[in-house]
PDB file of N, CA and C in Angstrom:
ATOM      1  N   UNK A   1      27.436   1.005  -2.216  1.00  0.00           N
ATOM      2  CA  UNK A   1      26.847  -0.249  -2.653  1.00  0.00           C
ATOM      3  C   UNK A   1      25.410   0.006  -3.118  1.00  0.00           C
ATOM      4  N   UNK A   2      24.969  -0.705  -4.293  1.00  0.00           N
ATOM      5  CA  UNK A   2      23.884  -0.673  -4.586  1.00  0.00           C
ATOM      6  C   UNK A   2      22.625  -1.388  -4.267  1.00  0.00           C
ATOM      7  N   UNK A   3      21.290  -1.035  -3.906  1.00  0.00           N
ATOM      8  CA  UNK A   3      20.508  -1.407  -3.638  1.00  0.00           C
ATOM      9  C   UNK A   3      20.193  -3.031  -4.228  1.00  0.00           C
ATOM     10  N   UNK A   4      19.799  -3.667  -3.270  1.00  0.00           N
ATOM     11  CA  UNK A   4      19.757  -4.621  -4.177  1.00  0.00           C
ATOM     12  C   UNK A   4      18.458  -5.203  -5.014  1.00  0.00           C
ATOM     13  N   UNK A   5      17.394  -4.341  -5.218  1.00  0.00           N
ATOM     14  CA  UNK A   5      16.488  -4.018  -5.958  1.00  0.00           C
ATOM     15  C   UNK A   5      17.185  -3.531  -7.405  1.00  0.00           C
ATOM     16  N   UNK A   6      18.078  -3.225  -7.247  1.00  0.00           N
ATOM     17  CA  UNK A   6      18.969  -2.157  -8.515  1.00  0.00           C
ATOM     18  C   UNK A   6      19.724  -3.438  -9.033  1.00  0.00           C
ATOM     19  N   UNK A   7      20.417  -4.011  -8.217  1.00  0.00           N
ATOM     20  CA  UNK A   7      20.958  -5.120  -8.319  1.00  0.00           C
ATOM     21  C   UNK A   7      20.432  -6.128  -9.425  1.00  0.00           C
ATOM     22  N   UNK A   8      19.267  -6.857  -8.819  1.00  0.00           N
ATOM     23  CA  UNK A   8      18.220  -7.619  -9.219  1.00  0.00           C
ATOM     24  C   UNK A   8      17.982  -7.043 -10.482  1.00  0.00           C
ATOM     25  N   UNK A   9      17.683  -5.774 -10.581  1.00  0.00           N
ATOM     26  CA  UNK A   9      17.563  -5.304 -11.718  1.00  0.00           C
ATOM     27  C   UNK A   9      18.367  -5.529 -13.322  1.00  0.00           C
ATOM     28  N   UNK A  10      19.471  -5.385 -12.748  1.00  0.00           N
ATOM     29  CA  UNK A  10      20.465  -5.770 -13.729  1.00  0.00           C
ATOM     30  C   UNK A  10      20.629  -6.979 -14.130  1.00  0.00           C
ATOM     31  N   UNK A  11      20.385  -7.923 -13.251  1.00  0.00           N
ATOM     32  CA  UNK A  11      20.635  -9.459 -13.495  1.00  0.00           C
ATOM     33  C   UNK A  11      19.561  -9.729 -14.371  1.00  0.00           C
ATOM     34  N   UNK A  12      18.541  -9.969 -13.896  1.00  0.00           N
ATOM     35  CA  UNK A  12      16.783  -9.690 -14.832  1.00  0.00           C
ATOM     36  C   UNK A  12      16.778  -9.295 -16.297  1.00  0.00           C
ATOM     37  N   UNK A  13      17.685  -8.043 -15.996  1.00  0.00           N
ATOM     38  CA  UNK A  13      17.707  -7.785 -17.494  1.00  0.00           C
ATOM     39  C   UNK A  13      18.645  -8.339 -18.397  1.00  0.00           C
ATOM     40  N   UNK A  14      19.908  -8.516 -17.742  1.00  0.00           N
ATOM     41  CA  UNK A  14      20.638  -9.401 -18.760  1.00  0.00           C
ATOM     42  C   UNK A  14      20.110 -10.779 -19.365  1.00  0.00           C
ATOM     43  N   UNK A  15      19.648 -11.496 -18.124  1.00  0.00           N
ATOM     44  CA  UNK A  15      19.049 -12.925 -18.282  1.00  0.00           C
ATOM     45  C   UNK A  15      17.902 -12.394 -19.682  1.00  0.00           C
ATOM     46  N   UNK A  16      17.214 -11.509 -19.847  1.00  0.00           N
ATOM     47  CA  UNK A  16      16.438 -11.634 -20.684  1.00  0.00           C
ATOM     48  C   UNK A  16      17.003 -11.014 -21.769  1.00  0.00           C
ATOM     49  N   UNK A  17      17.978 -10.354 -21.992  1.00  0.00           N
ATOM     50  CA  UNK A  17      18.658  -9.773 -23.165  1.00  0.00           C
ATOM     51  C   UNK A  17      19.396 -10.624 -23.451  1.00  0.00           C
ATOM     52  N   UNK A  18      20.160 -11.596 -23.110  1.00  0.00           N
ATOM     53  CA  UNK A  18      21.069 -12.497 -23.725  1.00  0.00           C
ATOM     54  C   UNK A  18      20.344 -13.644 -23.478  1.00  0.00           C
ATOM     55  N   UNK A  19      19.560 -13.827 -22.734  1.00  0.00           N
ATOM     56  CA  UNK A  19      18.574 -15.165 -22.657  1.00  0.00           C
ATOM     57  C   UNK A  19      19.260 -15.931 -21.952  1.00  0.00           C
ATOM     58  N   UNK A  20      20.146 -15.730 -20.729  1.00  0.00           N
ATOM     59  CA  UNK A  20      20.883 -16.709 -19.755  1.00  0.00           C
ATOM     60  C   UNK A  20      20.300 -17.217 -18.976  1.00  0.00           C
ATOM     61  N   UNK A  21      20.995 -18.441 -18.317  1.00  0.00           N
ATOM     62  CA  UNK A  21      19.845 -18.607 -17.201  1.00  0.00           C
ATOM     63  C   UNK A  21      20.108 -17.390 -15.918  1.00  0.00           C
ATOM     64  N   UNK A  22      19.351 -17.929 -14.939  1.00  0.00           N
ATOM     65  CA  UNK A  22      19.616 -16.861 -13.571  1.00  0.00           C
ATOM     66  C   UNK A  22      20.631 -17.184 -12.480  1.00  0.00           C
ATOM     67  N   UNK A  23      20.436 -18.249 -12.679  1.00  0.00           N
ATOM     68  CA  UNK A  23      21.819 -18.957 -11.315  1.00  0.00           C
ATOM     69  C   UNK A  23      23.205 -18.311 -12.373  1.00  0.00           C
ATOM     70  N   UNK A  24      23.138 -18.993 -13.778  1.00  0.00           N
ATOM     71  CA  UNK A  24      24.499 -18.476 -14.448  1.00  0.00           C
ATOM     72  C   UNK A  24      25.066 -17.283 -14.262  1.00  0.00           C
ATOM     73  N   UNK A  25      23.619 -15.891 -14.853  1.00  0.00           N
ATOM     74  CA  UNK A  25      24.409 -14.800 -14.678  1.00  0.00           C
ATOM     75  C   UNK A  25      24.581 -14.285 -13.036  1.00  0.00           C
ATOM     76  N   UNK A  26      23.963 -15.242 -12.086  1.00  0.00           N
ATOM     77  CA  UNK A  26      24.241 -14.619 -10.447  1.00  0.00           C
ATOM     78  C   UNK A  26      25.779 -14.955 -10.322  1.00  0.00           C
ATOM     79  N   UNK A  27      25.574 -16.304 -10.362  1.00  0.00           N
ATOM     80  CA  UNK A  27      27.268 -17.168 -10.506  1.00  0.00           C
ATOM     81  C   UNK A  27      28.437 -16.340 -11.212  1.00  0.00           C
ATOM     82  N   UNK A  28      28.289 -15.788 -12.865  1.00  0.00           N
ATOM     83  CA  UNK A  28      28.895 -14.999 -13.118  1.00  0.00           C
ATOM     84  C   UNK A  28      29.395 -13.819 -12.473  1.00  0.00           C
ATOM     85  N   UNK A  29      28.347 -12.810 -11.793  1.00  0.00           N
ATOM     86  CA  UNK A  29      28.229 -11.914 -10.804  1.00  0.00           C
ATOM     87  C   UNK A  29      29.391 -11.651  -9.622  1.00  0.00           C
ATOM     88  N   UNK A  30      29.035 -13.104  -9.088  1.00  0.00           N
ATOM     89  CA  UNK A  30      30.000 -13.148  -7.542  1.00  0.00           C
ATOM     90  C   UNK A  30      31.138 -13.789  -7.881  1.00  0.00           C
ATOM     91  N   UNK A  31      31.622 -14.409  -9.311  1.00  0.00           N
ATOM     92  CA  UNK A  31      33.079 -14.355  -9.887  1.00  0.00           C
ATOM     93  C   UNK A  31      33.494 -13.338  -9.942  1.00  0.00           C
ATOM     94  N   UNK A  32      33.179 -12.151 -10.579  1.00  0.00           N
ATOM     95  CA  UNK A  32      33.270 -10.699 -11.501  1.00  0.00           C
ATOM     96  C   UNK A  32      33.457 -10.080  -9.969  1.00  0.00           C
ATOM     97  N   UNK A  33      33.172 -10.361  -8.349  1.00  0.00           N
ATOM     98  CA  UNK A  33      32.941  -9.718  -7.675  1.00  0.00           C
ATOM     99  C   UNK A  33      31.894  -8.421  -7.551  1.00  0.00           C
ATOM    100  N   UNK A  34      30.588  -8.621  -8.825  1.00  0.00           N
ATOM    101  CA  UNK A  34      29.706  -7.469  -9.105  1.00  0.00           C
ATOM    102  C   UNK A  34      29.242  -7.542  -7.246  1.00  0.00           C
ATOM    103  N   UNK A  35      28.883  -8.595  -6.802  1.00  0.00           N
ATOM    104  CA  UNK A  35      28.128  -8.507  -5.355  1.00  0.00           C
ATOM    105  C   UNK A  35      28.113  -9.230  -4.397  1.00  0.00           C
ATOM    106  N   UNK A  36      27.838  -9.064  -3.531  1.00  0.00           N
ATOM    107  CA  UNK A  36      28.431  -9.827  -2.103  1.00  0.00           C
ATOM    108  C   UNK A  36      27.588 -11.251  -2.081  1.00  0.00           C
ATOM    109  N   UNK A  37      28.248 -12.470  -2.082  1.00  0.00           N
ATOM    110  CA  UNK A  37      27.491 -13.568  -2.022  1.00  0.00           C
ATOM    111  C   UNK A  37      27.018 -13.809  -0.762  1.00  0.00           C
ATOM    112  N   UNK A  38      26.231 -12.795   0.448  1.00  0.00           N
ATOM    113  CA  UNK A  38      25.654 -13.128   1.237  1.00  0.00           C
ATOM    114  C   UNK A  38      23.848 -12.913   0.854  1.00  0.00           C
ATOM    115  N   UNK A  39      24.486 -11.551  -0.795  1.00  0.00           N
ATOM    116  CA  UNK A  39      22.919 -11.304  -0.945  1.00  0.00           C
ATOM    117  C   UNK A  39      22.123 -12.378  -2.121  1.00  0.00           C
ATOM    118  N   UNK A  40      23.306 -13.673  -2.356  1.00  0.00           N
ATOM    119  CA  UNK A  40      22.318 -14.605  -3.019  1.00  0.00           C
ATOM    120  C   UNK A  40      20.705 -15.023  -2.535  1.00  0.00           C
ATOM    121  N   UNK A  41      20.417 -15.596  -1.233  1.00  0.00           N
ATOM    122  CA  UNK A  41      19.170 -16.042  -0.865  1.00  0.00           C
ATOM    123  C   UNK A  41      18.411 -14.814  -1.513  1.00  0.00           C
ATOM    124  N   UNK A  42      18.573 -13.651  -1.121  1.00  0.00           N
ATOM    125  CA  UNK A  42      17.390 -12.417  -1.310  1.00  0.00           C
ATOM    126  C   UNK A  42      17.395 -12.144  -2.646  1.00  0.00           C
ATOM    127  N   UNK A  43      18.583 -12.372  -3.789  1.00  0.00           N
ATOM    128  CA  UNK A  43      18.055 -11.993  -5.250  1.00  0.00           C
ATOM    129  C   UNK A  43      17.718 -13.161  -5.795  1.00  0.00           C
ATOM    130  N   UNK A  44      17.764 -14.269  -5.250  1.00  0.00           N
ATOM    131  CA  UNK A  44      17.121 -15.554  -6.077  1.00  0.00           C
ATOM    132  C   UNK A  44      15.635 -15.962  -5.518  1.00  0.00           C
ATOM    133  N   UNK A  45      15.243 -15.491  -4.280  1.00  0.00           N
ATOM    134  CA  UNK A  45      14.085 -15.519  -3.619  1.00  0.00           C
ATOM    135  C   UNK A  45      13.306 -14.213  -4.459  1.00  0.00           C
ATOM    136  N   UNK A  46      13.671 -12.679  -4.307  1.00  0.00           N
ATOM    137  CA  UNK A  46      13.282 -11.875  -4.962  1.00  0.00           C
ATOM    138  C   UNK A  46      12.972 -12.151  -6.577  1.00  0.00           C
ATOM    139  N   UNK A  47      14.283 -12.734  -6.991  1.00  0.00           N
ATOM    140  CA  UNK A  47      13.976 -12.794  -8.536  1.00  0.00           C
ATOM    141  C   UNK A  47      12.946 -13.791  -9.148  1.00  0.00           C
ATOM    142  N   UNK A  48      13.060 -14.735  -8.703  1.00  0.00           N
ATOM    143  CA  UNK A  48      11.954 -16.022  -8.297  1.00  0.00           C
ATOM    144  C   UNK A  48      10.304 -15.605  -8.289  1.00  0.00           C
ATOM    145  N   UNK A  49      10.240 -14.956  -7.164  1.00  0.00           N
ATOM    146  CA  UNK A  49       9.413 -14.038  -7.253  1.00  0.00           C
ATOM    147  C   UNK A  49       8.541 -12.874  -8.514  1.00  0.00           C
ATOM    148  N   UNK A  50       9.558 -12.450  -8.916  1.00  0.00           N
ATOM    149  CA  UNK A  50       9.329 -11.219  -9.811  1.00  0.00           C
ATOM    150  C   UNK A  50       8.898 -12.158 -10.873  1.00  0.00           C
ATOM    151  N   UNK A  51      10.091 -12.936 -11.207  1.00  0.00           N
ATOM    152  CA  UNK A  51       9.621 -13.935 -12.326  1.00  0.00           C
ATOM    153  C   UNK A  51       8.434 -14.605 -12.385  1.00  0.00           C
ATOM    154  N   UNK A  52       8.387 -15.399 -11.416  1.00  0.00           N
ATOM    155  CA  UNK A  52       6.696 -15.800 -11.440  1.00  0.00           C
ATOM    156  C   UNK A  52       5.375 -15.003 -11.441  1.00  0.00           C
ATOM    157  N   UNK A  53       5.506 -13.986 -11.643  1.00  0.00           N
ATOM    158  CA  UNK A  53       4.558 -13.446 -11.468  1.00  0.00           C
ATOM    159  C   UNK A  53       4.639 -12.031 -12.105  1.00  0.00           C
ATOM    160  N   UNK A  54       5.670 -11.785 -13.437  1.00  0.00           N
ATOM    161  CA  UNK A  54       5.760 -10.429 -14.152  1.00  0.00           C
ATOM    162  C   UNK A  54       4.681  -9.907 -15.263  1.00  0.00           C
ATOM    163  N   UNK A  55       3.995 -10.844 -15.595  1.00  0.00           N
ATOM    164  CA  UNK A  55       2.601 -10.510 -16.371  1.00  0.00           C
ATOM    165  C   UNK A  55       1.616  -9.893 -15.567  1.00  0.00           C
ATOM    166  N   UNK A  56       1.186 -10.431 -14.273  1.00  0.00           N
ATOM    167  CA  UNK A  56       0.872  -9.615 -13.340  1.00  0.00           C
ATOM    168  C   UNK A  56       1.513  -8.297 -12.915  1.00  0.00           C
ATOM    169  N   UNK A  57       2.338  -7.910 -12.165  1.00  0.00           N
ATOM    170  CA  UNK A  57       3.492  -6.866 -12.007  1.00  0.00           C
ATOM    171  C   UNK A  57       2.878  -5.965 -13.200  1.00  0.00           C
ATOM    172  N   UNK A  58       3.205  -6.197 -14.628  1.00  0.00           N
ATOM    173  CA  UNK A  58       3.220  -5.427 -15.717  1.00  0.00           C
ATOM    174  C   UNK A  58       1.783  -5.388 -15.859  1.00  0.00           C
ATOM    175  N   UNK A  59       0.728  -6.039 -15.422  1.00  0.00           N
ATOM    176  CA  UNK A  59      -0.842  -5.451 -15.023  1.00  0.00           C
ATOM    177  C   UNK A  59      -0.943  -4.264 -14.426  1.00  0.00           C
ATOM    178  N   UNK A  60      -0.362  -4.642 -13.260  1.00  0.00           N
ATOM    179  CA  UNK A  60      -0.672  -3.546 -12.024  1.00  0.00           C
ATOM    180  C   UNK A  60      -0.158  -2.095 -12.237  1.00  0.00           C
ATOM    181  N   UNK A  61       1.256  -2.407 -13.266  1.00  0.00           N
ATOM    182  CA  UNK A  61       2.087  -1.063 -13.640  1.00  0.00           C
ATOM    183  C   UNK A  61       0.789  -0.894 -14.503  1.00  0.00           C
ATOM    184  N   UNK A  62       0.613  -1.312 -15.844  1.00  0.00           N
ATOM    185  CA  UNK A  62      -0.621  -0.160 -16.757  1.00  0.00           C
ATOM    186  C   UNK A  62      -1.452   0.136 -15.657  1.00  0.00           C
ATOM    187  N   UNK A  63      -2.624  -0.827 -14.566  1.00  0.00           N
ATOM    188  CA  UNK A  63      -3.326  -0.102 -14.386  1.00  0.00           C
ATOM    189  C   UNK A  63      -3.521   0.900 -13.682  1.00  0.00           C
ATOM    190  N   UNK A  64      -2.805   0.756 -12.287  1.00  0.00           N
ATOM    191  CA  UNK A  64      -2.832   1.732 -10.909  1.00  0.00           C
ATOM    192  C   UNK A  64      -1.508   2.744 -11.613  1.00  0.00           C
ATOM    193  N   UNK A  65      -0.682   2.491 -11.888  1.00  0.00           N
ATOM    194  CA  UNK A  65       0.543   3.546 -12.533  1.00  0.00           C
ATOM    195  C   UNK A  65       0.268   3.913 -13.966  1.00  0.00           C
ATOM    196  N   UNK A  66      -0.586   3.224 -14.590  1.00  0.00           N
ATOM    197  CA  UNK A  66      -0.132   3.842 -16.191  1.00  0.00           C
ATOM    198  C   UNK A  66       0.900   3.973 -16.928  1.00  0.00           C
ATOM    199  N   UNK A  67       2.071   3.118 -16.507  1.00  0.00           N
ATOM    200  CA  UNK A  67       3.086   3.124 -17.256  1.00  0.00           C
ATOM    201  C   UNK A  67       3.137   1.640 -17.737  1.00  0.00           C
ATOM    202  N   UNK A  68       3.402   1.599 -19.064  1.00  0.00           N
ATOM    203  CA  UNK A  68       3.247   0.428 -20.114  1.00  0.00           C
ATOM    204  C   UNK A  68       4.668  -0.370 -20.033  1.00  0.00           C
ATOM    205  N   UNK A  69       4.754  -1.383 -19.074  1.00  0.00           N
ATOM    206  CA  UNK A  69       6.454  -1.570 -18.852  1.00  0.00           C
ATOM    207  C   UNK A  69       7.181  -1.715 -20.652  1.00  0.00           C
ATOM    208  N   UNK A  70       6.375  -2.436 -21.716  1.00  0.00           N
ATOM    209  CA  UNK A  70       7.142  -2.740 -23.245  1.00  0.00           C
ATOM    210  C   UNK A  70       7.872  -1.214 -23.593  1.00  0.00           C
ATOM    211  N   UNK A  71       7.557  -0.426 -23.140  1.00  0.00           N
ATOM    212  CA  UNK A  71       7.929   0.903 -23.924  1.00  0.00           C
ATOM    213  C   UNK A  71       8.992   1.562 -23.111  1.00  0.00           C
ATOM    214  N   UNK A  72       9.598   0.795 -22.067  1.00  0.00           N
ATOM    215  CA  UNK A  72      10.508   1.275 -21.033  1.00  0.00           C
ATOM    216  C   UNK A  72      11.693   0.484 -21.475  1.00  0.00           C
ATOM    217  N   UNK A  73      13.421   1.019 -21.159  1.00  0.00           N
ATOM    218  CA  UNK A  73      14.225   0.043 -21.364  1.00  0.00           C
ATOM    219  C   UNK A  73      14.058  -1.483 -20.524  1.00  0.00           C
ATOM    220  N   UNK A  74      14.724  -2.102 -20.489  1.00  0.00           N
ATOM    221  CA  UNK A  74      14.892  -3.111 -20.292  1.00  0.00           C
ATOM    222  C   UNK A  74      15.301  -3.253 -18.578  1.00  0.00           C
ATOM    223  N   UNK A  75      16.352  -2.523 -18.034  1.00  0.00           N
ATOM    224  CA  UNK A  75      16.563  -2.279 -16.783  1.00  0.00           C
ATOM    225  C   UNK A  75      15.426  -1.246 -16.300  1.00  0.00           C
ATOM    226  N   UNK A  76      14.843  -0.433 -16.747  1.00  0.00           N
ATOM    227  CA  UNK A  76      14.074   0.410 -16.371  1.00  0.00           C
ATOM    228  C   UNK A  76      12.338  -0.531 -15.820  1.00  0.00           C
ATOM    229  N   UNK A  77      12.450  -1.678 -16.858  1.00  0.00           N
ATOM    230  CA  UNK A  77      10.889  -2.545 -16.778  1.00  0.00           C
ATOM    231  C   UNK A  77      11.428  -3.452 -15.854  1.00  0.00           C
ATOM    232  N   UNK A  78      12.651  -4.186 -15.618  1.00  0.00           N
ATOM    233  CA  UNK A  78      12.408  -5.037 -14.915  1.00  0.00           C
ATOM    234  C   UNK A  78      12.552  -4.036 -13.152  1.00  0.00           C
ATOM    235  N   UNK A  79      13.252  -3.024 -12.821  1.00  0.00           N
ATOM    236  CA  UNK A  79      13.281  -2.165 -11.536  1.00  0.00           C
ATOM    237  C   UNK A  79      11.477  -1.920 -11.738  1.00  0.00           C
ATOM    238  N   UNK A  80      10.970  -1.714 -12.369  1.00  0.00           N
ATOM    239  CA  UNK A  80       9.559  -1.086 -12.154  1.00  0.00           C
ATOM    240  C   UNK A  80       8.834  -2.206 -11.363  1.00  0.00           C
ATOM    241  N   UNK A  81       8.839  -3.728 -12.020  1.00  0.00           N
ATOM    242  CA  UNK A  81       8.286  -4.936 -11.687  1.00  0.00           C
ATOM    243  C   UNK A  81       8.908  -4.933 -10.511  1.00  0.00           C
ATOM    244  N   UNK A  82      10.228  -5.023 -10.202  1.00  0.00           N
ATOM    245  CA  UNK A  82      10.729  -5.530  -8.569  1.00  0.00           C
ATOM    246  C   UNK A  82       9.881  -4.412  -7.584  1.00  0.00           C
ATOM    247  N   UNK A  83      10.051  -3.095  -7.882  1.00  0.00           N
ATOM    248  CA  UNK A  83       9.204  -2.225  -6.932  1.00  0.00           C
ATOM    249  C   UNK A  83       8.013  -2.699  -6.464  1.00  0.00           C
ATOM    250  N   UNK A  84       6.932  -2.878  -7.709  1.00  0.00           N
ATOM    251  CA  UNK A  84       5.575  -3.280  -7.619  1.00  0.00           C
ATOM    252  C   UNK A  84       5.471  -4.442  -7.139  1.00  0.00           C
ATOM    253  N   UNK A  85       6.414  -5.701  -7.571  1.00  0.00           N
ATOM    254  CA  UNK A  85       6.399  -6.871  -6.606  1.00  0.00           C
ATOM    255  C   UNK A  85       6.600  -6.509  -5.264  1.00  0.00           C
ATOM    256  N   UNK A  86       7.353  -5.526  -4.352  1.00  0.00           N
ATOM    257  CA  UNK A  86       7.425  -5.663  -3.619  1.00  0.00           C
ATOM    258  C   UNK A  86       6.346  -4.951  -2.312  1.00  0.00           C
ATOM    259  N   UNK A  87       5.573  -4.136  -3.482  1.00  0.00           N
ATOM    260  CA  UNK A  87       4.498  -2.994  -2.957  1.00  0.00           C
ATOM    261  C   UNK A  87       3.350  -4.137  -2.497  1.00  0.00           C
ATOM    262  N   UNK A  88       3.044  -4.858  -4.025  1.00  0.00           N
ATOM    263  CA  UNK A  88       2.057  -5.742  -3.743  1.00  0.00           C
ATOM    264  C   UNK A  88       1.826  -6.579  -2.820  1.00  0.00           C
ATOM    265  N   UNK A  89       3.438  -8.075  -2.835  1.00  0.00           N
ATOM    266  CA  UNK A  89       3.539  -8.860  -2.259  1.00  0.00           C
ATOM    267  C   UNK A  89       4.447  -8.938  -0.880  1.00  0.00           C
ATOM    268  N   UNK A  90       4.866  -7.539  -0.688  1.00  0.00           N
ATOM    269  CA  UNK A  90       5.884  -7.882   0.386  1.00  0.00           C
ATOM    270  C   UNK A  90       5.644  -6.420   1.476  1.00  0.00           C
ATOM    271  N   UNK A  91       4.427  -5.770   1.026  1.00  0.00           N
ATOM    272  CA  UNK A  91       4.718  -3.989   1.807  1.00  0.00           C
ATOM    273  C   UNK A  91       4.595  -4.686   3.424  1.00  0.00           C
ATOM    274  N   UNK A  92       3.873  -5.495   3.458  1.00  0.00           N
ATOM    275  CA  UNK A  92       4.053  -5.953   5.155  1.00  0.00           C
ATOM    276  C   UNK A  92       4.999  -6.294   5.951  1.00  0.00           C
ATOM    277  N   UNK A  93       6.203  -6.921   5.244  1.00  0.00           N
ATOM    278  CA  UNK A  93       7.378  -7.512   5.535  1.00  0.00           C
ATOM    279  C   UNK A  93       8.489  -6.080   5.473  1.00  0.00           C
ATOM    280  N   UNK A  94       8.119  -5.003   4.709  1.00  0.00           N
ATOM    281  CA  UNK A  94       8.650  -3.948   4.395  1.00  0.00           C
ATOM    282  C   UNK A  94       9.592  -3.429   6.015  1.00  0.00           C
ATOM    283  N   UNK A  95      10.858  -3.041   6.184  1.00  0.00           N
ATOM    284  CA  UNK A  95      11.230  -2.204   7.105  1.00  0.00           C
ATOM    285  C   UNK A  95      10.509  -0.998   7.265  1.00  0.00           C
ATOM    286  N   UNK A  96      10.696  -0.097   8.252  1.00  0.00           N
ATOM    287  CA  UNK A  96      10.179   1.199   8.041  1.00  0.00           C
ATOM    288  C   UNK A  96      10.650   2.163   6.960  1.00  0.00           C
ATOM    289  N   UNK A  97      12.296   2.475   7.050  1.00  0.00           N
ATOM    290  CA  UNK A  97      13.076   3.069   5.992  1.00  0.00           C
ATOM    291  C   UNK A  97      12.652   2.803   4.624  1.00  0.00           C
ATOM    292  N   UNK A  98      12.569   1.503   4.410  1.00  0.00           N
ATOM    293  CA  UNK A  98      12.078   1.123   2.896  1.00  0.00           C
ATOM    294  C   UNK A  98      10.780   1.168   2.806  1.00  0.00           C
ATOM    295  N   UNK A  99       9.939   1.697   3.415  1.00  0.00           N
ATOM    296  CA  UNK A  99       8.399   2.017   3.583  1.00  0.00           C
ATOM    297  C   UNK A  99       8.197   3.335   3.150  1.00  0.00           C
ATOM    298  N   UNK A 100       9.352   4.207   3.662  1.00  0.00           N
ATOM    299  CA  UNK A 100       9.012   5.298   3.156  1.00  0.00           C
ATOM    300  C   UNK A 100       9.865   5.927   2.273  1.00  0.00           C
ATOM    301  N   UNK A 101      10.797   5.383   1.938  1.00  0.00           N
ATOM    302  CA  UNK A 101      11.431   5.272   0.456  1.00  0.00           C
ATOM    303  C   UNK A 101      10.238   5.359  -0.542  1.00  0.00           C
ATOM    304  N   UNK A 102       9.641   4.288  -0.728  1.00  0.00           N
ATOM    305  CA  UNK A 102       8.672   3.711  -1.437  1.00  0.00           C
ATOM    306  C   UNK A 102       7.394   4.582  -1.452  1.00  0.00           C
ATOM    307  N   UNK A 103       7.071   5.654  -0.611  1.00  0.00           N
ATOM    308  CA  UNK A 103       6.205   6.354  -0.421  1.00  0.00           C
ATOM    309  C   UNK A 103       6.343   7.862  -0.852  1.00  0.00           C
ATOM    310  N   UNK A 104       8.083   7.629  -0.644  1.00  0.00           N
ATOM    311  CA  UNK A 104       8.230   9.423  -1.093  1.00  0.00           C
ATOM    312  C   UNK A 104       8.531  10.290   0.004  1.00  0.00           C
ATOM    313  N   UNK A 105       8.550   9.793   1.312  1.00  0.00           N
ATOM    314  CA  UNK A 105       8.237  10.673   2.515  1.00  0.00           C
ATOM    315  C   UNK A 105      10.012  11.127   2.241  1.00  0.00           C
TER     316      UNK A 105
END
């Protein structure tokens, strides 16, 4: 099973490549059986998230990372933003495991 950062990822990007809404392509999702509808609260809270606040996100990537999210695919910019959303706004809430995922250890 895939992370659901990876997850999120995919949805994000479709919604903005075909221009869907987000409940649609989640809804679509857990028809298709792409993912377990227990992880709705966390990708609509997460995505919610990312969304409100991806001009920021794509700040923080040029400045502290140097990577320009426009010049990345599409799944590649929106996984970059969920990371950094979650570095920024959530490293406290972070488990340990996903602490040091995120670190490299």
């Amino acid at each position: 099973m895939e992370y659901v950062e990876v997850q999120l990822a995919k949805i994000l990007s479709r919604v903005e490549k075909y221009q869907l809404s987000l409940r649609g392509v989640i809804d679509d999702a857990l028809r298709n059986r792409i993912m377990d509808k227990s992880l709705i609260p966390v990708i609509l809270a997460m995505g919610l998230g990312v969304l409100r606040n991806y001009k920021l996100l794509d700040f923080i990537s040029m400045q502290a990372l140097g990577i320009k999210p426009s010049i990345l695919s599409t799944l590649k910019k929106w996984l970059l933003r969920i990371i950094v959303y979650e570095v920024k706004f959530r490293w406290n809430v972070l488990d340990e495991e996903k602490s040091r995922e995120l670190k490299g250890s």
